[in-house]
Protein backbone atom coordinates (compact mmCIF):
# COMPACT_ATOMS: atom_id res chain seq x y z
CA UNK A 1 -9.18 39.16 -38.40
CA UNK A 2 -5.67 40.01 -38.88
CA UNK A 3 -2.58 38.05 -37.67
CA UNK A 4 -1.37 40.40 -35.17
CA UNK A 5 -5.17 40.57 -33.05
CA UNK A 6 -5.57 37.29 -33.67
CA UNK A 7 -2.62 36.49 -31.44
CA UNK A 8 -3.58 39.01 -29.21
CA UNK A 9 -7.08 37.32 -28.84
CA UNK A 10 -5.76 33.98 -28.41
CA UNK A 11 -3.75 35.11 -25.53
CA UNK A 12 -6.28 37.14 -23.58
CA UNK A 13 -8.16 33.05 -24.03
CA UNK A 14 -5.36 31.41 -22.21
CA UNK A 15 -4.14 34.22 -19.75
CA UNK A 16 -8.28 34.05 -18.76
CA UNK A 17 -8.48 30.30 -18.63
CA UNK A 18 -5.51 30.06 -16.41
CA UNK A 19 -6.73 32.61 -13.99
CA UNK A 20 -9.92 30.62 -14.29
CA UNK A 21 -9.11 26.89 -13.97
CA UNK A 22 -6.49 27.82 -10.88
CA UNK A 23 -9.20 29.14 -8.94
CA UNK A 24 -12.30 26.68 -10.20
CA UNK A 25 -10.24 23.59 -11.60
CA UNK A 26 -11.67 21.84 -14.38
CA UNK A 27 -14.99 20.88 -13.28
CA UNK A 28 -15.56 23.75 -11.96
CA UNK A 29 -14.70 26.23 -14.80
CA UNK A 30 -17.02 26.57 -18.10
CA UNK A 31 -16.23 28.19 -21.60
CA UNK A 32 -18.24 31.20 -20.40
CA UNK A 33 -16.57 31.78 -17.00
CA UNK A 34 -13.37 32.00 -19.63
CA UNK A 35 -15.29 34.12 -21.92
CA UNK A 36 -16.46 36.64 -19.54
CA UNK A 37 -12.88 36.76 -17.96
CA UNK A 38 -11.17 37.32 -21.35
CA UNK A 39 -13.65 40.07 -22.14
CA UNK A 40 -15.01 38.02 -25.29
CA UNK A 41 -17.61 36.71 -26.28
CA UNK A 42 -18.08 32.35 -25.71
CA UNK A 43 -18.42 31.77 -29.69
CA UNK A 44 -14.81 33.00 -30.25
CA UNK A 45 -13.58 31.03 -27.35
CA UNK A 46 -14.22 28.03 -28.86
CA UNK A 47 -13.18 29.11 -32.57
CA UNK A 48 -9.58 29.40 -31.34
CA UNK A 49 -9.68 26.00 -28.39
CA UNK A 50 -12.69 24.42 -29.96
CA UNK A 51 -13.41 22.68 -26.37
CA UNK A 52 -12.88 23.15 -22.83
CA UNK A 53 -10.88 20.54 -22.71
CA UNK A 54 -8.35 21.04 -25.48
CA UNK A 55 -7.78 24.65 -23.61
CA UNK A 56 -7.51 22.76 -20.23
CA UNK A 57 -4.79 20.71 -21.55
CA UNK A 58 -2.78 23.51 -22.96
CA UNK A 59 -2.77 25.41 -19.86
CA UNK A 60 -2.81 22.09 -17.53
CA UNK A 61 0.48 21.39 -19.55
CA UNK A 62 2.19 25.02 -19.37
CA UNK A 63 1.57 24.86 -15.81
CA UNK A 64 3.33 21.32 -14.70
CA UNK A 65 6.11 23.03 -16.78
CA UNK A 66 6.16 25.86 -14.75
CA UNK A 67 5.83 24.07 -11.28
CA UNK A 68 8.74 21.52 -12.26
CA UNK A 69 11.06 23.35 -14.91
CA UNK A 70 12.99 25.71 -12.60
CA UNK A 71 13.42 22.93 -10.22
CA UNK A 72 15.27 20.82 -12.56
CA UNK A 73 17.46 23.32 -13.49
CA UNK A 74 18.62 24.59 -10.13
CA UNK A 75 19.04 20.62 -9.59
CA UNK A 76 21.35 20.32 -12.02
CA UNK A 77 23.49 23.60 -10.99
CA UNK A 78 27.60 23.35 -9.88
CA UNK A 79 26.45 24.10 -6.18
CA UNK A 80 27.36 22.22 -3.13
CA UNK A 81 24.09 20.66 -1.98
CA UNK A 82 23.37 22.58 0.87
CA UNK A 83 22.95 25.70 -0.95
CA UNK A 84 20.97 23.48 -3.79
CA UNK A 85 18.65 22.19 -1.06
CA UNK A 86 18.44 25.83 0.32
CA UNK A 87 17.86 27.29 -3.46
CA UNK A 88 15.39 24.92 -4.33
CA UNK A 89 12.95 25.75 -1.10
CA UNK A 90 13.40 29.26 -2.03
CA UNK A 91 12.51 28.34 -5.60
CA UNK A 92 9.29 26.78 -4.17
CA UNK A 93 8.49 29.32 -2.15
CA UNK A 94 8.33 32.02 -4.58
CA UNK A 95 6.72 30.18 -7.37
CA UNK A 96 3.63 29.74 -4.96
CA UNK A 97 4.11 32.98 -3.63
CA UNK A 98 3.47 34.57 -6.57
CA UNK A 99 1.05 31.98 -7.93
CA UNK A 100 -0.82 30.32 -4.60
CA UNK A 101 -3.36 28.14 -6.22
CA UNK A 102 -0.71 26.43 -8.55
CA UNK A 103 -0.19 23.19 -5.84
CA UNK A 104 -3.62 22.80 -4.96
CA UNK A 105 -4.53 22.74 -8.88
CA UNK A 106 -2.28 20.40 -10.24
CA UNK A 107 -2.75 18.12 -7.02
CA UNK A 108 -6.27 18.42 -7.31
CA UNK A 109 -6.43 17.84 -11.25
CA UNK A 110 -3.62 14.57 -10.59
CA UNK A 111 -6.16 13.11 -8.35
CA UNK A 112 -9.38 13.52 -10.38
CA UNK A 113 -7.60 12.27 -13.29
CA UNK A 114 -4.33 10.50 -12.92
CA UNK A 115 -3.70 10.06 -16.75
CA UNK A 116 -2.93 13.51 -17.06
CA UNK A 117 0.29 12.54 -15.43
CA UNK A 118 1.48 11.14 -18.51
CA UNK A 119 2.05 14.80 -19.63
CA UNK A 120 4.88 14.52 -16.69
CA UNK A 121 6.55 11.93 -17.48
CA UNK A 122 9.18 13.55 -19.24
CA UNK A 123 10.14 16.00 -16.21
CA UNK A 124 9.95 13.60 -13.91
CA UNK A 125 12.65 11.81 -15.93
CA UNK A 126 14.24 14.75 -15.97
CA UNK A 127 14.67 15.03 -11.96
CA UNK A 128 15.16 11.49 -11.36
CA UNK A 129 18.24 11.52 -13.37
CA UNK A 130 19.19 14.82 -12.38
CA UNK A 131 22.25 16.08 -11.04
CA UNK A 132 20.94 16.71 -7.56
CA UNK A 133 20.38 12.30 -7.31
CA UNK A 134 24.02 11.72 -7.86
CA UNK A 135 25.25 14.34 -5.54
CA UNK A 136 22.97 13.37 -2.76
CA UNK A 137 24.60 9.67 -3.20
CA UNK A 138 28.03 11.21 -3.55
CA UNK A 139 28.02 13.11 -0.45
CA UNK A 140 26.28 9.99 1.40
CA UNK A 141 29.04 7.68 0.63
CA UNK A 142 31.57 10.25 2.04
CA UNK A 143 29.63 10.67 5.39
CA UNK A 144 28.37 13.87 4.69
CA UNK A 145 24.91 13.51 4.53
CA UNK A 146 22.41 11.20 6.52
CA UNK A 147 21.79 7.82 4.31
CA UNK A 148 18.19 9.01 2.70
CA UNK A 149 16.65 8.40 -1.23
CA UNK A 150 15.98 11.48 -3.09
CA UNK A 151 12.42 10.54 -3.06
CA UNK A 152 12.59 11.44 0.73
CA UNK A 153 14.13 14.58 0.65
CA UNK A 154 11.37 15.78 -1.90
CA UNK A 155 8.48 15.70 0.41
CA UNK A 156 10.16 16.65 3.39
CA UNK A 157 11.69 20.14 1.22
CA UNK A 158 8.45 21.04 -0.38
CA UNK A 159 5.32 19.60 1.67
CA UNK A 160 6.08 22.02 4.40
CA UNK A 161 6.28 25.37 2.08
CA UNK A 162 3.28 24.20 -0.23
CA UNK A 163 1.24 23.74 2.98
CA UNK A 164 1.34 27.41 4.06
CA UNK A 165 -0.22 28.59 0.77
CA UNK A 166 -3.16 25.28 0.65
CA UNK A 167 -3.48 26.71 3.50
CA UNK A 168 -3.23 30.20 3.73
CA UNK A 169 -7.02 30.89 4.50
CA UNK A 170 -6.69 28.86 7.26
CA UNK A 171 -3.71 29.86 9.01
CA UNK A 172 -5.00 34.10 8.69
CA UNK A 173 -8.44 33.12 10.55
CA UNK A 174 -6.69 30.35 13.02
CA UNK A 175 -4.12 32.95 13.82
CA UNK A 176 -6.24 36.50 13.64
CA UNK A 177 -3.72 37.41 10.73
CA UNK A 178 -4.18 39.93 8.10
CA UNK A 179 -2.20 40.15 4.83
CA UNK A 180 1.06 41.87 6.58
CA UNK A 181 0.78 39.54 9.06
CA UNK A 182 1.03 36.40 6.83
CA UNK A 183 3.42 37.11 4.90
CA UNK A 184 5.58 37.51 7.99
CA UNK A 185 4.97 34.36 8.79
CA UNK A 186 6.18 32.81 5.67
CA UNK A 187 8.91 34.34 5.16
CA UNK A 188 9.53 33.33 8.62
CA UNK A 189 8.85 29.88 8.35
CA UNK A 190 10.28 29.24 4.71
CA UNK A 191 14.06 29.91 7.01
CA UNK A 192 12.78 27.59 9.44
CA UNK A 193 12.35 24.78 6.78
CA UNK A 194 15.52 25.55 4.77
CA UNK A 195 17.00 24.94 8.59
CA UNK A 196 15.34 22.09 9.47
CA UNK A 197 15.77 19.74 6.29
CA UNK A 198 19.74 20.72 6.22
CA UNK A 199 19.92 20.25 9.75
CA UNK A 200 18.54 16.95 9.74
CA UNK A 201 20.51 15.97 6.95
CA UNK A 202 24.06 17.41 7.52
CA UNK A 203 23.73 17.32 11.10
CA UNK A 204 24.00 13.98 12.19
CA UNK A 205 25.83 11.46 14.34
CA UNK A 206 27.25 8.87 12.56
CA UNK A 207 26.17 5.46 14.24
């Protein structure tokens, strides 16, 4: 096998596995499920990962990366902290937008096995001594903002956008929604959460 399809094979592996683990999670997948997505056969699935597990961990790993790396980045950007609030809901938004399963996966996998954390350790480092921390306290001791921790604003930013897509299937049939109709609606409500976490946080009385 030469050097050039042997790449190509190993990819079609991990582009398949992804596809598969998002929708089935660990447990759920098996080599063959990855085998019959990436068109091979489940012998030379496990030449190139040797085990499901190995293959788990690479993609399990690529995709905290993913879900965490842009966020750090626009954290760390010379914005004023409105717009950096704003910009990092959008970022949410559209990294589940174009990859809906991603929360629910890595929330799911978190839970079922919490020492596969430890692969996060170094992002989460990463945000905690970001840029966005020390701006939030800046513009608290001048008044600006309500008094809050970082650890606050988190939730309250992204729980409300990663809700719409854990819950997509739910919303269409609660609400008699097709496709168009949906993503209407979050669009919609992705404003109405960039409003209501600035609001509440710039637009305050001081006691």
């Amino acid at each position: 096998m030469d050097c050039l399809s042997s790449k190509s094979t190993e990819l079609r592996i991990r582009e398949a596995a992804e596809r598969v683990f998002l929708e089935k999670g660990f447990d759920g997948a098996t080599s063959r499920d990855i085998a019959e997505a990436a068109g091979i056969n489940i012998a030379l699935t496990n030449y190139y990962f040797r085990s499901k597990e190995k293959l788990f961990m690479q993609i399990f790993e690529d995709l905290v990366q993913l879900f965490f790396n842009g966020m750090v980045e626009i954290m760390n950007k010379p914005i004023s902290l409105r717009d950096k609030i704003a910009e990092l809901i959008e970022h949410d938004f559209q990294l589940l937008k174009n990859n809906p399963n991603l929360s629910n996966f890595i929330m799911n996998e978190v839970h079922r096995n919490p020492d596969r954390m430890a692969s996060c350790i170094g992002v989460m480092k990463e945000i905690h001594h970001s840029m966005f921390e020390q701006q939030l306290q800046h513009e608290i001791s001048l008044g600006n903002v309500r008094p809050i921790k970082a650890l606050h604003v988190m939730p309250m930013a992204f729980a409300n956008i990663q809700f719409l897509f854990i819950g997509k299937q739910m919303h269409m049939k609660m609400w008699q929604m097709d496709e168009a109709a949906f993503e209407d609606f979050i669009n919609q409500h992705k404003q109405i959460v960039i409003d209501m976490v600035t609001s509440y946080l710039f637009d305050f009385k001081k006691e």
